[in-house]
C-alpha atoms as a PDB file:
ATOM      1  CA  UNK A   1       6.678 -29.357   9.395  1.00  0.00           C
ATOM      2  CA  UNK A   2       3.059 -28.244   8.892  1.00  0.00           C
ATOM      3  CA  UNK A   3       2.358 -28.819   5.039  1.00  0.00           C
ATOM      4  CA  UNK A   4      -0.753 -27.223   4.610  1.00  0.00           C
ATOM      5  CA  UNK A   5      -2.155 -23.415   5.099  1.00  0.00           C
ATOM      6  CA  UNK A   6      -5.863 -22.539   4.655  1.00  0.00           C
ATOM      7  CA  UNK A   7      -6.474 -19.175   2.581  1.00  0.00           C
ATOM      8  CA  UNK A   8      -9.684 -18.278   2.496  1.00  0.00           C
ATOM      9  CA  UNK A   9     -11.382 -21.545   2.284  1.00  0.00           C
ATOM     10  CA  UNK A  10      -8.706 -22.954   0.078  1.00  0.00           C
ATOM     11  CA  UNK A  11      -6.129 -25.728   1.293  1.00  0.00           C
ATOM     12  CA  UNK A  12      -2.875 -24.667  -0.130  1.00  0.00           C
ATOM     13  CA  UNK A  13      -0.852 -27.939   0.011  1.00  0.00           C
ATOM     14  CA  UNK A  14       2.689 -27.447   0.426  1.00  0.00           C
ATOM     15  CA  UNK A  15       4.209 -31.254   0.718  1.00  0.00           C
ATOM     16  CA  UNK A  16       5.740 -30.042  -2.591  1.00  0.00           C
ATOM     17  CA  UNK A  17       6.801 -26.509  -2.683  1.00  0.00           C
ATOM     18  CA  UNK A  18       5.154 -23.743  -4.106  1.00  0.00           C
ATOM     19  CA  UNK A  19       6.548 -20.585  -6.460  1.00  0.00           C
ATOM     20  CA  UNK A  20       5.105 -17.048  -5.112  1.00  0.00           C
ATOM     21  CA  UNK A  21       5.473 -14.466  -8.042  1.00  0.00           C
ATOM     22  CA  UNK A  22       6.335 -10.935  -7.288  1.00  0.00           C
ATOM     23  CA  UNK A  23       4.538  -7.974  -8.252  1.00  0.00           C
ATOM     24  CA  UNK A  24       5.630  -4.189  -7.011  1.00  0.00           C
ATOM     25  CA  UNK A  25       3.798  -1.913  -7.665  1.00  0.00           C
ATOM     26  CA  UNK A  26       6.216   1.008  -7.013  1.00  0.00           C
ATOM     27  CA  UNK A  27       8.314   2.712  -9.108  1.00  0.00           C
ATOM     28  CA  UNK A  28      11.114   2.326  -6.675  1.00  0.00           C
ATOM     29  CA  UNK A  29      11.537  -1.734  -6.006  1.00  0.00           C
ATOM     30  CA  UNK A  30      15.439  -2.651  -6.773  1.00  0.00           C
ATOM     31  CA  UNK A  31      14.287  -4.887  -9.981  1.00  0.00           C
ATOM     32  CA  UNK A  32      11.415  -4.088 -11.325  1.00  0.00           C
ATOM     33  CA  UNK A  33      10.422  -0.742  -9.892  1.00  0.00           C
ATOM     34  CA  UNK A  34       8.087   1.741 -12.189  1.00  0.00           C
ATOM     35  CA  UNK A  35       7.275  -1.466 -14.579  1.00  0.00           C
ATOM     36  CA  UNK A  36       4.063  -2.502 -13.320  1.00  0.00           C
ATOM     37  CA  UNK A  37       2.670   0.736 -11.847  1.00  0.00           C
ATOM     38  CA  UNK A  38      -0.473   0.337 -14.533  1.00  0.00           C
ATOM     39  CA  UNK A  39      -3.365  -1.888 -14.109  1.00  0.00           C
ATOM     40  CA  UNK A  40      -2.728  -3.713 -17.595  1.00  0.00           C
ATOM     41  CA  UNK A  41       1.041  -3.913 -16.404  1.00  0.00           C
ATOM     42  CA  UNK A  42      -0.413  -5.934 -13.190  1.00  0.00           C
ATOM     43  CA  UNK A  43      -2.800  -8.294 -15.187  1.00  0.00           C
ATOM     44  CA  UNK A  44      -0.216  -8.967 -17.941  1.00  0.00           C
ATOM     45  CA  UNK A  45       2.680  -9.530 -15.215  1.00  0.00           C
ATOM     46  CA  UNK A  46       0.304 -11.883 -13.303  1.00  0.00           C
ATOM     47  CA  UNK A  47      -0.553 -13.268 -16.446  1.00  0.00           C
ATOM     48  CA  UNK A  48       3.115 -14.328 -17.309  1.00  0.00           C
ATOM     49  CA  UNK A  49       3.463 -15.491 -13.368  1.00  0.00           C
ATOM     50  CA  UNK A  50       0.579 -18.048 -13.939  1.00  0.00           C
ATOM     51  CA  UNK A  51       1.825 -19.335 -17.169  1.00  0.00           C
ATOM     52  CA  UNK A  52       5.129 -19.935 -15.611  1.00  0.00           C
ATOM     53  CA  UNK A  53       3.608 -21.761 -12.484  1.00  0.00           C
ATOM     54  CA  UNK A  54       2.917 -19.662  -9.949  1.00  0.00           C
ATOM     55  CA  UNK A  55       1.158 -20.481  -6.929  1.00  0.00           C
ATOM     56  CA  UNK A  56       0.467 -17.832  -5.209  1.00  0.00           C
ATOM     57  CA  UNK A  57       0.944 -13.770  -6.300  1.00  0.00           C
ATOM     58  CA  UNK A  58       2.394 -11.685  -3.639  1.00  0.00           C
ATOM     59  CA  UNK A  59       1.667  -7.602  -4.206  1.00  0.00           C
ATOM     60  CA  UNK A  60       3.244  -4.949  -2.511  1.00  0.00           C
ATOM     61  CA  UNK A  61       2.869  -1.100  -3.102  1.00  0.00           C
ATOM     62  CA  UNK A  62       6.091  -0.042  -1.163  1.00  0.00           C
ATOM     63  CA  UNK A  63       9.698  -0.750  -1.705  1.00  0.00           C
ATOM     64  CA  UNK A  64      11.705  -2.209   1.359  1.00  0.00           C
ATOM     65  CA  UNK A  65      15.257  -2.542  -0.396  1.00  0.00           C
ATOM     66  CA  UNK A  66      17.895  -0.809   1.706  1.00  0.00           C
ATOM     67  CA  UNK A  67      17.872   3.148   1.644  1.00  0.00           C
ATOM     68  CA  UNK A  68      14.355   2.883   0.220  1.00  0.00           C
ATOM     69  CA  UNK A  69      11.785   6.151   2.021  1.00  0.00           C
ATOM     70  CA  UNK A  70       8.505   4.971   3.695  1.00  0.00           C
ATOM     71  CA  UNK A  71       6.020   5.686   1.826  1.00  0.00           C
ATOM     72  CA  UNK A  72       2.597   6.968   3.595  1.00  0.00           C
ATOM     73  CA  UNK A  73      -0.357   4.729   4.102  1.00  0.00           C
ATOM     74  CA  UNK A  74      -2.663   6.756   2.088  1.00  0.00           C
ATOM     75  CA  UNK A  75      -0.081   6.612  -0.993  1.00  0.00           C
ATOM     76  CA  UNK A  76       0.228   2.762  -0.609  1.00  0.00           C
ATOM     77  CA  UNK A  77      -3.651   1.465  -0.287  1.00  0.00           C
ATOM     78  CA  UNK A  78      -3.864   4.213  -3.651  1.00  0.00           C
ATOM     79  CA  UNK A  79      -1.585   1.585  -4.778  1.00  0.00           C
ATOM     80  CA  UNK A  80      -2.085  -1.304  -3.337  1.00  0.00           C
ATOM     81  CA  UNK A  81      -6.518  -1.980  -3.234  1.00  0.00           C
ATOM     82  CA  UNK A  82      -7.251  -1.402  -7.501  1.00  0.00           C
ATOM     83  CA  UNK A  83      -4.148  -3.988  -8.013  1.00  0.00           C
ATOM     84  CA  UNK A  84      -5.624  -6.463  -6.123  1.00  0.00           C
ATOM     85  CA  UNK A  85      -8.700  -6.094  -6.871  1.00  0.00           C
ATOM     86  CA  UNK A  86      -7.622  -6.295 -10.581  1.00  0.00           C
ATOM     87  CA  UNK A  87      -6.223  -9.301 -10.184  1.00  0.00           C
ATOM     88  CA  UNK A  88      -8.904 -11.336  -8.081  1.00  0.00           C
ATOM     89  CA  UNK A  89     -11.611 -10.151 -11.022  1.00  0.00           C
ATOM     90  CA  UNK A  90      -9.995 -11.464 -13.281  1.00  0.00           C
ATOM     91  CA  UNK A  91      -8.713 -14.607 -11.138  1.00  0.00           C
ATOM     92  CA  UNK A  92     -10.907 -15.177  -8.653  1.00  0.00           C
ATOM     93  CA  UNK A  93      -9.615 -18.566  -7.258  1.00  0.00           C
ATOM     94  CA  UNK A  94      -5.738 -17.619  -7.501  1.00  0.00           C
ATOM     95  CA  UNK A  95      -4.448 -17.290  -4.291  1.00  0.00           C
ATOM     96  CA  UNK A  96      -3.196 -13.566  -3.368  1.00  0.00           C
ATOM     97  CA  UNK A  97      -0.652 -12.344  -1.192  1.00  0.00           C
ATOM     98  CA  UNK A  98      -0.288  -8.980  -0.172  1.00  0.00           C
ATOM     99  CA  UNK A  99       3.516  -7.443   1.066  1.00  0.00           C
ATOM    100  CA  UNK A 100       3.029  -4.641   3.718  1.00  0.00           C
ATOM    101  CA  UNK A 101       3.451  -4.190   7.276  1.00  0.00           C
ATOM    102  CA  UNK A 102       0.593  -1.902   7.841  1.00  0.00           C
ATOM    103  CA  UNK A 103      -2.521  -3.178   9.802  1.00  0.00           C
ATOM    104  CA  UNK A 104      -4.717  -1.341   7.735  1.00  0.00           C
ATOM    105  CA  UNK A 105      -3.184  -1.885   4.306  1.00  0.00           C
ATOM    106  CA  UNK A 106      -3.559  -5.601   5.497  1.00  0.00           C
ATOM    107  CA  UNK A 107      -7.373  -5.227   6.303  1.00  0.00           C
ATOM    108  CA  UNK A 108      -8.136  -3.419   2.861  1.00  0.00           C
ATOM    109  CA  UNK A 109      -6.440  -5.995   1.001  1.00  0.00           C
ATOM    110  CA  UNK A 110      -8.055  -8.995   2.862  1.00  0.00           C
ATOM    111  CA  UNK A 111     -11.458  -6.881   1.829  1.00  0.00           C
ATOM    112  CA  UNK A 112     -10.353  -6.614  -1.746  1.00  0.00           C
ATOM    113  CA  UNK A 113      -9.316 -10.393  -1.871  1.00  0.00           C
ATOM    114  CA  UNK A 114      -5.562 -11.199  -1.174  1.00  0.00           C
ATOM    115  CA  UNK A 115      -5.778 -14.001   1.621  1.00  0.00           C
ATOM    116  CA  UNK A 116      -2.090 -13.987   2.837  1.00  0.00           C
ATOM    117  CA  UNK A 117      -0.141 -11.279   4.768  1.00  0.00           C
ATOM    118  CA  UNK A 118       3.245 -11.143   3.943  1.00  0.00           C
ATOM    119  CA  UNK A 119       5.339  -8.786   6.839  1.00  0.00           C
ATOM    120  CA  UNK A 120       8.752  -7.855   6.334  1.00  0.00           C
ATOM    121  CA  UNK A 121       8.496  -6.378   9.638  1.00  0.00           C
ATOM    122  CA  UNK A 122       6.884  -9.618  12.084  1.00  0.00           C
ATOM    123  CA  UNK A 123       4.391  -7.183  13.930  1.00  0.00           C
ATOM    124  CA  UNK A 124       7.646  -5.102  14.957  1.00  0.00           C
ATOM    125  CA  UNK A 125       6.086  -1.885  13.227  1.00  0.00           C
ATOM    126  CA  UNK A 126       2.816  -1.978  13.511  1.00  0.00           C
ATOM    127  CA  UNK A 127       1.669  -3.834  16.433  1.00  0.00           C
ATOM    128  CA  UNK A 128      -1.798  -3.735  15.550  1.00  0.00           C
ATOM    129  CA  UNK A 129      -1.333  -6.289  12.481  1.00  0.00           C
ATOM    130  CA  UNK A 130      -1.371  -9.285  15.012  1.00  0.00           C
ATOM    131  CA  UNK A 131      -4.910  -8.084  15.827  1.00  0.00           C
ATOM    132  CA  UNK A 132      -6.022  -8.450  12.135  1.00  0.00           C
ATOM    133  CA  UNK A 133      -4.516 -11.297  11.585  1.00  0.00           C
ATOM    134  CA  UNK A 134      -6.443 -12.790  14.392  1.00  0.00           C
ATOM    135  CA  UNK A 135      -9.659 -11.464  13.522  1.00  0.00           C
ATOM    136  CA  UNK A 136      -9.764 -12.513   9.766  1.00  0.00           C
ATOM    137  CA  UNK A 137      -7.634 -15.621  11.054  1.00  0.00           C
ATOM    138  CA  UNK A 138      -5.510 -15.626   7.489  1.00  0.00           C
ATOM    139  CA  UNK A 139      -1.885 -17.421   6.779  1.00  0.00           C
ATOM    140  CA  UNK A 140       0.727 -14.957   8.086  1.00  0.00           C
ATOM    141  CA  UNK A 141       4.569 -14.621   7.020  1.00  0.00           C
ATOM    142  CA  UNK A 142       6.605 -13.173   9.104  1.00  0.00           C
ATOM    143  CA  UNK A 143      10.186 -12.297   8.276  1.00  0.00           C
ATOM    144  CA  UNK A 144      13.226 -11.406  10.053  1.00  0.00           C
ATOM    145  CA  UNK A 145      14.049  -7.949   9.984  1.00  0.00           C
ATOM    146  CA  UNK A 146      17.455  -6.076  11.977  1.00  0.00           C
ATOM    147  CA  UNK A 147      16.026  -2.680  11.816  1.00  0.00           C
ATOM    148  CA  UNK A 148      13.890  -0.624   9.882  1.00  0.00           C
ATOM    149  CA  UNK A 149      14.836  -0.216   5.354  1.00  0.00           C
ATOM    150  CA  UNK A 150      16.152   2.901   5.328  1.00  0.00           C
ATOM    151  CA  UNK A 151      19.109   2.086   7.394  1.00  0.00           C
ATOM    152  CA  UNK A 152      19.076  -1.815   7.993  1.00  0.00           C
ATOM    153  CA  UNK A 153      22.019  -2.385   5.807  1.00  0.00           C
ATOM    154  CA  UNK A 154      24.195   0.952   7.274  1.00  0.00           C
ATOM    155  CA  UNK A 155      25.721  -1.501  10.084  1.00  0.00           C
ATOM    156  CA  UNK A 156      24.226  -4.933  10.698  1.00  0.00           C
ATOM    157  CA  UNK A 157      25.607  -6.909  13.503  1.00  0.00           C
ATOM    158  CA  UNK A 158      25.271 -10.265  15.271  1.00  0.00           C
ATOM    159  CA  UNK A 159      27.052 -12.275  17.607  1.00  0.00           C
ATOM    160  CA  UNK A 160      24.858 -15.433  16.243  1.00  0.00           C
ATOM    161  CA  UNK A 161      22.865 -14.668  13.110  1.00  0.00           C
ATOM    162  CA  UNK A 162      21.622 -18.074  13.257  1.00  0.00           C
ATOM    163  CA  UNK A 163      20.620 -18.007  16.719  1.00  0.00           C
ATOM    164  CA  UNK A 164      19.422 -14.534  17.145  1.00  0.00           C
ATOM    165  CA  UNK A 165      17.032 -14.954  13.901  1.00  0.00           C
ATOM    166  CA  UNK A 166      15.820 -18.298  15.641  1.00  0.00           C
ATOM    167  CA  UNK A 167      14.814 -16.455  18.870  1.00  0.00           C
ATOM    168  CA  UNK A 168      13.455 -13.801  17.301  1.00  0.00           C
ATOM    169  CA  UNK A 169      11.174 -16.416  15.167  1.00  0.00           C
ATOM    170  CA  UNK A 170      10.422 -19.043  18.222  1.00  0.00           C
ATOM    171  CA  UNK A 171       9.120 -15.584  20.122  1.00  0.00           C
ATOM    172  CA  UNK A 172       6.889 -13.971  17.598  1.00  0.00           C
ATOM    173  CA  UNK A 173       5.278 -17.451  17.246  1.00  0.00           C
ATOM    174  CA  UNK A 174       4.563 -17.920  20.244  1.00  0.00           C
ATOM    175  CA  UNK A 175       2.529 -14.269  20.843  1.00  0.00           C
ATOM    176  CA  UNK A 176       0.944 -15.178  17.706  1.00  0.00           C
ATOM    177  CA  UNK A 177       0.153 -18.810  18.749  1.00  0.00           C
ATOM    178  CA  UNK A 178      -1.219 -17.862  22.348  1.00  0.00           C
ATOM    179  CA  UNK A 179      -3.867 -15.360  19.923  1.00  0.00           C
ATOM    180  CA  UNK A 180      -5.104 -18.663  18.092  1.00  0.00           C
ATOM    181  CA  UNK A 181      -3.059 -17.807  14.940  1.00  0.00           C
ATOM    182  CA  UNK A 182      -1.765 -20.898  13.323  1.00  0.00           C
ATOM    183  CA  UNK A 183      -0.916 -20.973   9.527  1.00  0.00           C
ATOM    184  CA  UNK A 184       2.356 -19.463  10.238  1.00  0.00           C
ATOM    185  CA  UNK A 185       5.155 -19.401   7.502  1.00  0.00           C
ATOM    186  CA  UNK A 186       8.789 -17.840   8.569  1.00  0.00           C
ATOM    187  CA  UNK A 187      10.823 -15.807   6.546  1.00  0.00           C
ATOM    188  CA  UNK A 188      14.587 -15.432   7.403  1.00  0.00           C
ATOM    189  CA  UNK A 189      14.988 -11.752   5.873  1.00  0.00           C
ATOM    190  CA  UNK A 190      17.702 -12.333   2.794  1.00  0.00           C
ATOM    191  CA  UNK A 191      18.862  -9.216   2.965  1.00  0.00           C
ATOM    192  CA  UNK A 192      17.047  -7.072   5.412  1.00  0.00           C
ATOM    193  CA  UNK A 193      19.848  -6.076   8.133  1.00  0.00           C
ATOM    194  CA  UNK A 194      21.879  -8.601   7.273  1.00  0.00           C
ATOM    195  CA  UNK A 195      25.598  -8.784   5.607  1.00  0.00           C
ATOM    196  CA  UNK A 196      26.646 -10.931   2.827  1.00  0.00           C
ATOM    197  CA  UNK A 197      28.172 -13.242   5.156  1.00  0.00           C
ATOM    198  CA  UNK A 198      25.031 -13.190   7.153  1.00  0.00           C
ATOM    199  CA  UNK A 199      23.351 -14.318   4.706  1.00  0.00           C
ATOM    200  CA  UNK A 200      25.286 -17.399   3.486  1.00  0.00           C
ATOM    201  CA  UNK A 201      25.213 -18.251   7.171  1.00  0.00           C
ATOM    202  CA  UNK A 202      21.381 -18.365   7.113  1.00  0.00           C
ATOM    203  CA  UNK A 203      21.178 -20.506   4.373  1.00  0.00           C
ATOM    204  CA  UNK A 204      23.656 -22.571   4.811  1.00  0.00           C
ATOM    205  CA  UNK A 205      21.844 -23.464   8.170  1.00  0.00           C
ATOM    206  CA  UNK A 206      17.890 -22.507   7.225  1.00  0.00           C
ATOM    207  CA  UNK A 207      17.385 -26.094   8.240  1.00  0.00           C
ATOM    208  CA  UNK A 208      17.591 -25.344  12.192  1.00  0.00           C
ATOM    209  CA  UNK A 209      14.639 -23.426  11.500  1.00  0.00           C
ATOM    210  CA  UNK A 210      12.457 -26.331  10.933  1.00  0.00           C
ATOM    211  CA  UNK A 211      12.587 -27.057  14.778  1.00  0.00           C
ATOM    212  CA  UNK A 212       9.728 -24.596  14.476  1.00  0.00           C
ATOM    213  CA  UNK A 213       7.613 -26.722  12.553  1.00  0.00           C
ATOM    214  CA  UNK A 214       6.141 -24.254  10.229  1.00  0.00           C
ATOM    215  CA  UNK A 215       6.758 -23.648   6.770  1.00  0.00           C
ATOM    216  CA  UNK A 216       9.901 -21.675   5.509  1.00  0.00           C
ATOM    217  CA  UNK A 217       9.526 -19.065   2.558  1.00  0.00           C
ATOM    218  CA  UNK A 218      12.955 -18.100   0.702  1.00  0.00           C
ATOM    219  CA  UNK A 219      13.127 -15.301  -0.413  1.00  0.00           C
ATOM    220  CA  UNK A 220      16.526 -14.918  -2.516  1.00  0.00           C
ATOM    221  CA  UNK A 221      15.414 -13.629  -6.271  1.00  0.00           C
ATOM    222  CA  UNK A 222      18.082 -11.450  -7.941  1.00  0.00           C
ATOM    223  CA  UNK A 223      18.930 -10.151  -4.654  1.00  0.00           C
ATOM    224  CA  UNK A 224      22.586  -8.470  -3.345  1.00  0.00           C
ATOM    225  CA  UNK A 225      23.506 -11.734  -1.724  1.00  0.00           C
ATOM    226  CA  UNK A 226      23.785 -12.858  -4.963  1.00  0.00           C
ATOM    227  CA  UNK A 227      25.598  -9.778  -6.992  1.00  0.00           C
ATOM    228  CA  UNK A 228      27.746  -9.325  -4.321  1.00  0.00           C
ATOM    229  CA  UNK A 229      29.346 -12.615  -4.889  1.00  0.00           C
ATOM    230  CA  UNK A 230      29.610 -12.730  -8.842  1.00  0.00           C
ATOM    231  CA  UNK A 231      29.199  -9.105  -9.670  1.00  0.00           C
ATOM    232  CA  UNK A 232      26.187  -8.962 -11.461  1.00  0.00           C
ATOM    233  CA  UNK A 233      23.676  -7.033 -11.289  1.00  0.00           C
ATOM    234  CA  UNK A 234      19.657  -7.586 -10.571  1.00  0.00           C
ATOM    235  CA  UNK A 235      19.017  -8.007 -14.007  1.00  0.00           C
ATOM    236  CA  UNK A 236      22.007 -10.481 -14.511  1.00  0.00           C
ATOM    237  CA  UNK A 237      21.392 -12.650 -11.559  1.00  0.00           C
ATOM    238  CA  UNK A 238      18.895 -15.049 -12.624  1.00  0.00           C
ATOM    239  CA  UNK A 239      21.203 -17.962 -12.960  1.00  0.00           C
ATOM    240  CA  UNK A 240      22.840 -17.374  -9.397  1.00  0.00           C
ATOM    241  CA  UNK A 241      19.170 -16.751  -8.195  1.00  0.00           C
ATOM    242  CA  UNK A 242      18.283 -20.404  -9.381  1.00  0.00           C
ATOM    243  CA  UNK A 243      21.400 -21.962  -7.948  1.00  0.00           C
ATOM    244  CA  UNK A 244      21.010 -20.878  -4.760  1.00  0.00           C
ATOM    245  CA  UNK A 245      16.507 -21.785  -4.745  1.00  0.00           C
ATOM    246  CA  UNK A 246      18.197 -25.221  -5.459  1.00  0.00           C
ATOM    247  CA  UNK A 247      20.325 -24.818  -2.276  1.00  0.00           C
ATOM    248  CA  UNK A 248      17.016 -23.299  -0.183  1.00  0.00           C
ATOM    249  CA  UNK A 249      14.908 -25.973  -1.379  1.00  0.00           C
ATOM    250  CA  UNK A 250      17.376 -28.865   0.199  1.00  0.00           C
ATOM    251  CA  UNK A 251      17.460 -26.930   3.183  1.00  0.00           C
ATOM    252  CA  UNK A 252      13.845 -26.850   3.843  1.00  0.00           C
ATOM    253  CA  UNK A 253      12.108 -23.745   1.910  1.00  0.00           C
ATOM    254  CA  UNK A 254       8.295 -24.851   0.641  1.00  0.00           C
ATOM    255  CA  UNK A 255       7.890 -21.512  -0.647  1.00  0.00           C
ATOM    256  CA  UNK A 256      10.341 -19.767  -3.259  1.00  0.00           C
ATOM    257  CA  UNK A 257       9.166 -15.896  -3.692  1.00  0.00           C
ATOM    258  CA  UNK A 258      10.941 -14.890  -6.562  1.00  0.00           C
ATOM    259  CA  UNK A 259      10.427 -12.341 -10.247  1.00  0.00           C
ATOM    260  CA  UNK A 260      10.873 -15.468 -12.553  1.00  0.00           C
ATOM    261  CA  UNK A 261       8.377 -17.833 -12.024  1.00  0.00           C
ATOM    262  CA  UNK A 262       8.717 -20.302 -14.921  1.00  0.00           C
ATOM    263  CA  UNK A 263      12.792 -20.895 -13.705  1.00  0.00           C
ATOM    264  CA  UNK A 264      11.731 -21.551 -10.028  1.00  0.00           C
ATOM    265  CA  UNK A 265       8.786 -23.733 -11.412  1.00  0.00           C
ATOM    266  CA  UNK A 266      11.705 -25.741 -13.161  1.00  0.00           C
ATOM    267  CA  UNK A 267      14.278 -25.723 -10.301  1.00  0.00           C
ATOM    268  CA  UNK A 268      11.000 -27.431  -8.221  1.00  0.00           C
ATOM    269  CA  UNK A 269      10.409 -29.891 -10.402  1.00  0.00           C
ATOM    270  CA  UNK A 270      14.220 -31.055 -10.804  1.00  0.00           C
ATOM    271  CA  UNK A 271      14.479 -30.992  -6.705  1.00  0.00           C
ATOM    272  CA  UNK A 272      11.408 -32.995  -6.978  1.00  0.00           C
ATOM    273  CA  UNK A 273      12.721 -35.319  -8.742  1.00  0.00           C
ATOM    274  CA  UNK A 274      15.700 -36.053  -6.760  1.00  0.00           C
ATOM    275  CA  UNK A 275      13.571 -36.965  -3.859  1.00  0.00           C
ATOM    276  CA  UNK A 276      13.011 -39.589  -5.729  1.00  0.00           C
ATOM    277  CA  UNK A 277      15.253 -41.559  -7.387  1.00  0.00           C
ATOM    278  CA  UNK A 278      12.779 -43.918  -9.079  1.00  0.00           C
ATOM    279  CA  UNK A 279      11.117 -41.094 -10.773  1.00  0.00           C
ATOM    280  CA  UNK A 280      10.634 -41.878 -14.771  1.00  0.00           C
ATOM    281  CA  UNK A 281      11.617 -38.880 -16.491  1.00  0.00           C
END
C-alpha cells in the first residue's frame, strides 16, 4: 500500500495512521449541524481537533446524511472559502481537507489553502472535478456512493457489496491514473446507499480493498451503522464509534475521519502498539 501522499509540498506519512477531524459547517450535518456555523466556532473546533491529535482537518459546507437537500454552489463557497481561510491563517502548515463534490468549490478551496479533496461522490456528479484535480495535481479521496443523499438510503441494493464497491473503486482509479493523478485514498461510503448489513459486510472485508494499493480512509464516527445496532443515538455512540476504528484499523484503514479526535488519537496508539509486541509501555 502506498504510505505516503504529498499535499502541497508536504509529505504526509501514513506508515502509521492518521486522525482527520471533522468540521461542518452547516446547520444541517446529522451530529454537529448549526454548531460551528461561526468563524470563532471553526477556530475553536479546530483548535480542540489539534489538541486531540489531529492530522489533517477536513471542512465541508454541505450536509450529505440521507434525506439531506443540495444545497447551491453559491450558498456553499459563502460557506465553505472564509472557513478555510480562517483556519490556514491561523495554521498555516496544518494540512486541510475540504468535503465537496463540486469542481469549483474544490478550486476555491485549493486557492484559499485546503490541499486535499475529499468526494463523497468519486467524480460521479461533477465530472469536471477530475480535471482539477489534475491540474493542481492534489491527494484525492474518493468514496463509494449508491446514488445521490437525498434518496441513497430509500432502497439500497447489491448482489455483491463487496465486489460491486471494488469495481467501482479499481475503475475510477484507473480514469484517474491514465490523467497522471496518483495520491489516491479510497473511501468505502459507511453509510451512503448502503444498509446496515452492507455495511458490516464492508468492514468486515475492507481488507480486499488493499489489492488496490492505495490508502483506505474509514469513515465510521457516530454514524447509523453504529445506532442501528445498540440504539443509541449520534451523540451516544462514541464508544461503539471507537470499537469499530479498532476493527477498521486491523483491516487496513490509515486514515480514521471522525468528530472526536483525542479518542481516535488513543485507539491509534493502542493498535500501534499491538503491532508490536515488544513495545515498552
Amino acid at each position: 500500500m502506498k504510505q505516503s501522499i504529498n499535499c502541497g509540498g508536504k509529505l504526509v506519512d501514513l506508515s502509521r495512521p492518521r486522525v482527520m477531524g471533522i468540521i461542518n459547517v452547516t446547520p444541517d450535518s446529522f451530529h454537529d449541524g448549526g454548531q460551528y456555523n461561526h468563524i470563532n466556532g471553526v477556530l475553536q473546533r479546530t483548535e480542540a481537533h489539534l489538541a486531540g491529535g489531529a492530522d489533517i482537518i477536513d471542512v465541508g459546507a454541505v450536509s450529505t446524511r440521507p434525506g439531506s437537500d443540495e444545497v447551491n454552489e453559491t450558498e456553499e463557497l459563502k460557506r465553505l472559502i472564509p472557513a478555510i481561510e480562517a483556519i490556514k491563517k491561523e495554521w498555516p502548515e496544518l494540512v486541510i481537507s475540504v468535503d465537496t463534490y463540486r469542481s469549483k468549490a474544490a478550486a476555491e478551496a485549493i486557492a484559499a489553502g485546503a490541499s486535499i479533496v475529499n468526494d463523497v461522490s468519486a467524480g460521479t456528479i461533477d465530472e469536471e472535478m477530475f480535471n482539477v484535480v489534475q491540474h493542481h495535481q492534489i491527494p484525492y479521496i474518493l468514496m463509494h456512493m449508491q446514488g445521490r443523499p437525498k434518496h441513497m438510503q430509500d432502497a439500497p441494493s447489491y448482489n455483491n457489496v463487496v465486489e460491486e464497491v471494488l469495481q467501482f473503486f479499481i475503475e475510477r482509479i484507473t480514469l484517474l491514473q491514465a490523467k497522471g493523478v496518483h495520491d489516491l485514498i479510497i473511501d468505502p461510503g459507511f453509510g451512503f446507499g448502503k444498509t446496515v448489513a452492507h455495511n458490516y459486510q464492508l468492514l468486515e472485508k475492507m481488507d480486499a480493498f488493499q489489492v488496490l494499493d492505495v490508502p483506505i480512509l474509514a469513515g465510521i464516527s457516530r454514524k447509523s451503522m453504529i445506532n442501528k445496532v445498540i440504539k443509541s443515538t449520534p451523540a451516544e455512540a462514541l464508544n461503539g464509534t471507537t470499537a469499530l476504528h479498532m476493527i477498521a484499523l486491523e483491516r487496513g484503514a490509515r486514515i480514521l475521519r471522525v468528530h472526536d479526535c483525542k479518542e481516535a488519537s488513543e485507539c491509534i496508539a493502542l493498535w500501534h502498539a499491538l503491532q508490536d509486541v515488544s513495545v515498552d509501555v
